[in-house]
Protein backbone atom coordinates (compact mmCIF):
# COMPACT_ATOMS: atom_id res chain seq x y z
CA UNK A 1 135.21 57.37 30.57
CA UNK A 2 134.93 58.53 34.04
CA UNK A 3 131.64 58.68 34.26
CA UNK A 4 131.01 55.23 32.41
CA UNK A 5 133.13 54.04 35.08
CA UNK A 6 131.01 56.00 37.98
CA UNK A 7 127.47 54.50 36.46
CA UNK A 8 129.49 51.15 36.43
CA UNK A 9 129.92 51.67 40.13
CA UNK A 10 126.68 52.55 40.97
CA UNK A 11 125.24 49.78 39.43
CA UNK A 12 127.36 47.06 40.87
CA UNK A 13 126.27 48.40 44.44
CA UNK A 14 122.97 48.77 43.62
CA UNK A 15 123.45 44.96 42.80
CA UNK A 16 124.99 44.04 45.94
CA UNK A 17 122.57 45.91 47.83
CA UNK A 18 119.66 43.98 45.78
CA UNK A 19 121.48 40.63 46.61
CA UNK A 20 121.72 41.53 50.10
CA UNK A 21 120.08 38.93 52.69
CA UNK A 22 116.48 39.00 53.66
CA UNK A 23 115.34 38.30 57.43
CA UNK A 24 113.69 35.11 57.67
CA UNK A 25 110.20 36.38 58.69
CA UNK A 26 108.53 34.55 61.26
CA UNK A 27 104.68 34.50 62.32
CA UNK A 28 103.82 33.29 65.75
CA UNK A 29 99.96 33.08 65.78
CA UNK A 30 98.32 32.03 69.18
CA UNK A 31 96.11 32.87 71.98
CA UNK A 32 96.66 34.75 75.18
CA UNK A 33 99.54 32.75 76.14
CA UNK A 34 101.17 34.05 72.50
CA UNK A 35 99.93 37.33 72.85
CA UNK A 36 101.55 37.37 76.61
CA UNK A 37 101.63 41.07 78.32
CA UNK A 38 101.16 42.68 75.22
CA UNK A 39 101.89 42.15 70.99
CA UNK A 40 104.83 44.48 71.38
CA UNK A 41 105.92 43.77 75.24
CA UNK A 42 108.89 42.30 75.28
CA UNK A 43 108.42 40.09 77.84
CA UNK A 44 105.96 38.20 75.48
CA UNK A 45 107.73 34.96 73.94
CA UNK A 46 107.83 35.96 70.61
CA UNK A 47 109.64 39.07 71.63
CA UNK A 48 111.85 36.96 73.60
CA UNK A 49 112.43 34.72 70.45
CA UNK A 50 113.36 37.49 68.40
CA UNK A 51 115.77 38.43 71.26
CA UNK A 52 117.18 34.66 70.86
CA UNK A 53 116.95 34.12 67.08
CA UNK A 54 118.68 37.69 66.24
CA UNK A 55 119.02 40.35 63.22
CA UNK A 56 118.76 37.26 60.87
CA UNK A 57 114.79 36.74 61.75
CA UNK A 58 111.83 39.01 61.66
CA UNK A 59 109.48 37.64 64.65
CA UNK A 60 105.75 39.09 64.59
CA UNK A 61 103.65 38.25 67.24
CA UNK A 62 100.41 37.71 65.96
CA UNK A 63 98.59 36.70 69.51
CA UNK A 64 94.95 37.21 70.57
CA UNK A 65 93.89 36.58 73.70
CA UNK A 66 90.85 34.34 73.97
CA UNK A 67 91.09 32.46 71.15
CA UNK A 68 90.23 28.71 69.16
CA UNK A 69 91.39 26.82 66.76
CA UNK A 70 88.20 25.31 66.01
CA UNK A 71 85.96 27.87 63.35
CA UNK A 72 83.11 26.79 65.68
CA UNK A 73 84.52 28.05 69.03
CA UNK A 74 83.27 30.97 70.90
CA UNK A 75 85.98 33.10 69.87
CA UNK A 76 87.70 31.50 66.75
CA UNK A 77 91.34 32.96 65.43
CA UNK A 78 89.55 32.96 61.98
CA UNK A 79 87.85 36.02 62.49
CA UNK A 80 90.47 38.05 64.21
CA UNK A 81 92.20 41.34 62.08
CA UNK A 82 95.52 38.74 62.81
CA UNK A 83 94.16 36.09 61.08
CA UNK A 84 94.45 38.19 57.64
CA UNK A 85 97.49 40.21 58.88
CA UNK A 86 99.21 36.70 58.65
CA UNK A 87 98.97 35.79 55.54
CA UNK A 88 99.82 39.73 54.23
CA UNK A 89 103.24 38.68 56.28
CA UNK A 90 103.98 36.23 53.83
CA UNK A 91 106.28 34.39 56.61
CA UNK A 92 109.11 32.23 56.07
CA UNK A 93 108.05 30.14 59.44
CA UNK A 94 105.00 29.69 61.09
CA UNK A 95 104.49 29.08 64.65
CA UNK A 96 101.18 27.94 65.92
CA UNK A 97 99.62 27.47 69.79
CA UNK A 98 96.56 27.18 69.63
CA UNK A 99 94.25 24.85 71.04
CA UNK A 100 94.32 25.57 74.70
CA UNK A 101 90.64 27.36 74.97
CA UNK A 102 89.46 25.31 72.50
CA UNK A 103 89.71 22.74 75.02
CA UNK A 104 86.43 24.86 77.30
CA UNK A 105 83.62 22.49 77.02
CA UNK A 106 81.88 25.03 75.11
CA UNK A 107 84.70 24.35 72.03
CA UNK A 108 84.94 20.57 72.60
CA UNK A 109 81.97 19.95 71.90
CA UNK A 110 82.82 20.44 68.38
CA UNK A 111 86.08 18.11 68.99
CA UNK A 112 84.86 15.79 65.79
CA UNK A 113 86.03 18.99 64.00
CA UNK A 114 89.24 20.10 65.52
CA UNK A 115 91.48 18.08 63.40
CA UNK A 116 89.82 19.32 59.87
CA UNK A 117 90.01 22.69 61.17
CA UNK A 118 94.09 22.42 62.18
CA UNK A 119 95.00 21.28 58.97
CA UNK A 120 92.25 24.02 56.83
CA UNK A 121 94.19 26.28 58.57
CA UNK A 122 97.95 25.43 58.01
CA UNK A 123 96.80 24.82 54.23
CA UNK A 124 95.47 28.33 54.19
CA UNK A 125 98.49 29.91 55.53
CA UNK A 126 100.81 27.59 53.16
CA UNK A 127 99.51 29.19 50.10
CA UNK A 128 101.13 32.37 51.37
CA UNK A 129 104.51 30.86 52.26
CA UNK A 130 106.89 29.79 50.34
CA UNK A 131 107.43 26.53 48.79
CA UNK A 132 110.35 25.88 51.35
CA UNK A 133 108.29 27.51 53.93
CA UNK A 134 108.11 25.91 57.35
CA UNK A 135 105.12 24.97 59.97
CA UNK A 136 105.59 24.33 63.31
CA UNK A 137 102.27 22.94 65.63
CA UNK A 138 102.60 23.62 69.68
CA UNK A 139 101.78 21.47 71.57
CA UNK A 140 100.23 23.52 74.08
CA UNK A 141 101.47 24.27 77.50
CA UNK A 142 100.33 22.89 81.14
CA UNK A 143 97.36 23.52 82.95
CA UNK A 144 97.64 23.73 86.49
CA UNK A 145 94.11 25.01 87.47
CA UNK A 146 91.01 24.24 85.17
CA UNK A 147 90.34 27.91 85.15
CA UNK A 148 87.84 29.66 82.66
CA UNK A 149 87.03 25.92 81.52
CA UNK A 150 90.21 25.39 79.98
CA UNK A 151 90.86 21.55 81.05
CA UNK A 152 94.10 20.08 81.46
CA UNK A 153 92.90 16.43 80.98
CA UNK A 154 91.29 17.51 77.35
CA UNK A 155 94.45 19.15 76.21
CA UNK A 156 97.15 16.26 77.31
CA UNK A 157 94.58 12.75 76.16
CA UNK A 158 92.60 14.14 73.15
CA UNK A 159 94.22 17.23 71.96
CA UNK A 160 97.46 15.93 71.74
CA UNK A 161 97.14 12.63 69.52
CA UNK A 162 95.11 14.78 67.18
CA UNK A 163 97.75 17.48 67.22
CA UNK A 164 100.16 14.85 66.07
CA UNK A 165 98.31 13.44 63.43
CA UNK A 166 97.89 17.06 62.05
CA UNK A 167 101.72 17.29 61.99
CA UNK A 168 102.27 14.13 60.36
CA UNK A 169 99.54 14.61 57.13
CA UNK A 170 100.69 18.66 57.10
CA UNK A 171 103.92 17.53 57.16
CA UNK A 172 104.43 20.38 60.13
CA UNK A 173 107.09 19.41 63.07
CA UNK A 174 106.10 19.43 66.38
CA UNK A 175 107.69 21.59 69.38
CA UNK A 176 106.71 20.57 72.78
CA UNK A 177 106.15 23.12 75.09
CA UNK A 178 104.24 21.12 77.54
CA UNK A 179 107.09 18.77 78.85
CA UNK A 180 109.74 21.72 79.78
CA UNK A 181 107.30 23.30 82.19
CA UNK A 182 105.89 20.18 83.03
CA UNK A 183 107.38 20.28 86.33
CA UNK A 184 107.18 23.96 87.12
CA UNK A 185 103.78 25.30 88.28
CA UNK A 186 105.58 28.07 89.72
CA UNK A 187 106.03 29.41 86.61
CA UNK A 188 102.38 29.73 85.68
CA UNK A 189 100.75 31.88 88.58
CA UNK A 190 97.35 31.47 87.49
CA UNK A 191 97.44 28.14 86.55
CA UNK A 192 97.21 28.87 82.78
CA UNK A 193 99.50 31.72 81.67
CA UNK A 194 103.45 31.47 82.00
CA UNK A 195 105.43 34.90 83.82
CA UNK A 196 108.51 36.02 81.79
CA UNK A 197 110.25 33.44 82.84
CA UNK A 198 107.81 30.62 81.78
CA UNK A 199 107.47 32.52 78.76
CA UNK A 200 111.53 32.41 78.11
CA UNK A 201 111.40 29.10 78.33
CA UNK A 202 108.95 28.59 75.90
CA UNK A 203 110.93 31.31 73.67
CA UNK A 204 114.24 29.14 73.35
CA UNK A 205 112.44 26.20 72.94
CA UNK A 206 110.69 27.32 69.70
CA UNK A 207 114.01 28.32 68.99
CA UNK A 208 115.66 25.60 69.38
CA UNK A 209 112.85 24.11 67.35
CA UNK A 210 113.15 26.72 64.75
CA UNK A 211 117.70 26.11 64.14
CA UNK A 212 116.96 22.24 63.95
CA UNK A 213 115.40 22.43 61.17
């Protein structure tokens, strides 16, 4: 009896530990501005986020520095080890920022094909999410100095009417990370890249972003 009793036990925990609560697991896929200092520094935002968001989420910075949206751009996320490592993730919530080098004139050129490419993209990564699964589309941050050919005027009156179309037939939501640094060109040293700070304010936004809904 006592040790029908024991197995009964062990079973019952072995249920409770079965039932207990998975991290939501969260994929932040980007350029150098994702990517920040480094994958695993934790001044990079997604490191922040997971600072912000807590035990309950599973942030993964999946970053590269350098890199388009577009599968035509110089250096396009498609072929990067990240790209795959993604979907092998299997996240709960995506978080994409792309789109600021596409902007180089070498990318735009292909601008005709930016919005196909967005939405191939979050379709790909969709079939390895679950149903209830969640996108979210950046829209990218400021640009204070045209450096490396990334233009500011590219990324505020084309990009951004085609990044909201791509949220509207994805059904994605949009978080805006241009207007809270808007103001703050401090924040950016280079003109392109946010400091820590910069980048913890683009943390809290995507979390903010990530608790509405």
């Amino acid at each position: 009896m006592k040790n029908y009793l024991f197995l009964i036990a062990i079973v019952f925990l072995a249920f409770l530990l079965g039932c207990e609560k998975k991290p939501i697991k969260v994929a932040c896929v980007g350029d150098s501005i994702t990517e920040g200092p480094g994958r695993e520094h934790p001044d990079s935002y997604p490191l922040q986020l997971q600072q912000i968001l807590g035990e309950g989420y599973q942030v993964t910075n999946f970053g590269v520095s350098g890199r388009t949206l577009l599968r035509k751009g110089d250096f396009p996320y498609w072929e990067e080890t990240q790209f795959k490592e993604v979907k092998a993730f299997n996240p709960d919530v995506l978080v994409i920022k792309l789109g600021t080098n596409d902007s180089k004139p070498q990318n735009w050129q292909y601008a005709e094909e930016f919005k196909q490419d967005y939405l191939d993209l979050i379709a790909e990564y969709k079939q390895h999410m679950p149903k209830n699964g969640k996108v979210y589309i950046c829209i990218p941050v400021p640009v204070f100095e045209d450096n490396w050919g990334i233009t500011e005027s590219i990324v505020v009156k084309e990009m951004r009417p085609i990044l909201m179309e791509v949220a509207k037939e994805s059904e994605a939501e949009i978080i805006d990370l241009y207007a809270p640094l808007e103001n703050k060109p401090d924040l950016l040293p280079d003109g392109v890249h946010p400091n820590k700070e910069g980048l913890g304010i683009m943390a809290r936004e995507v979390a903010e972003g990530i608790r509405r809904y």
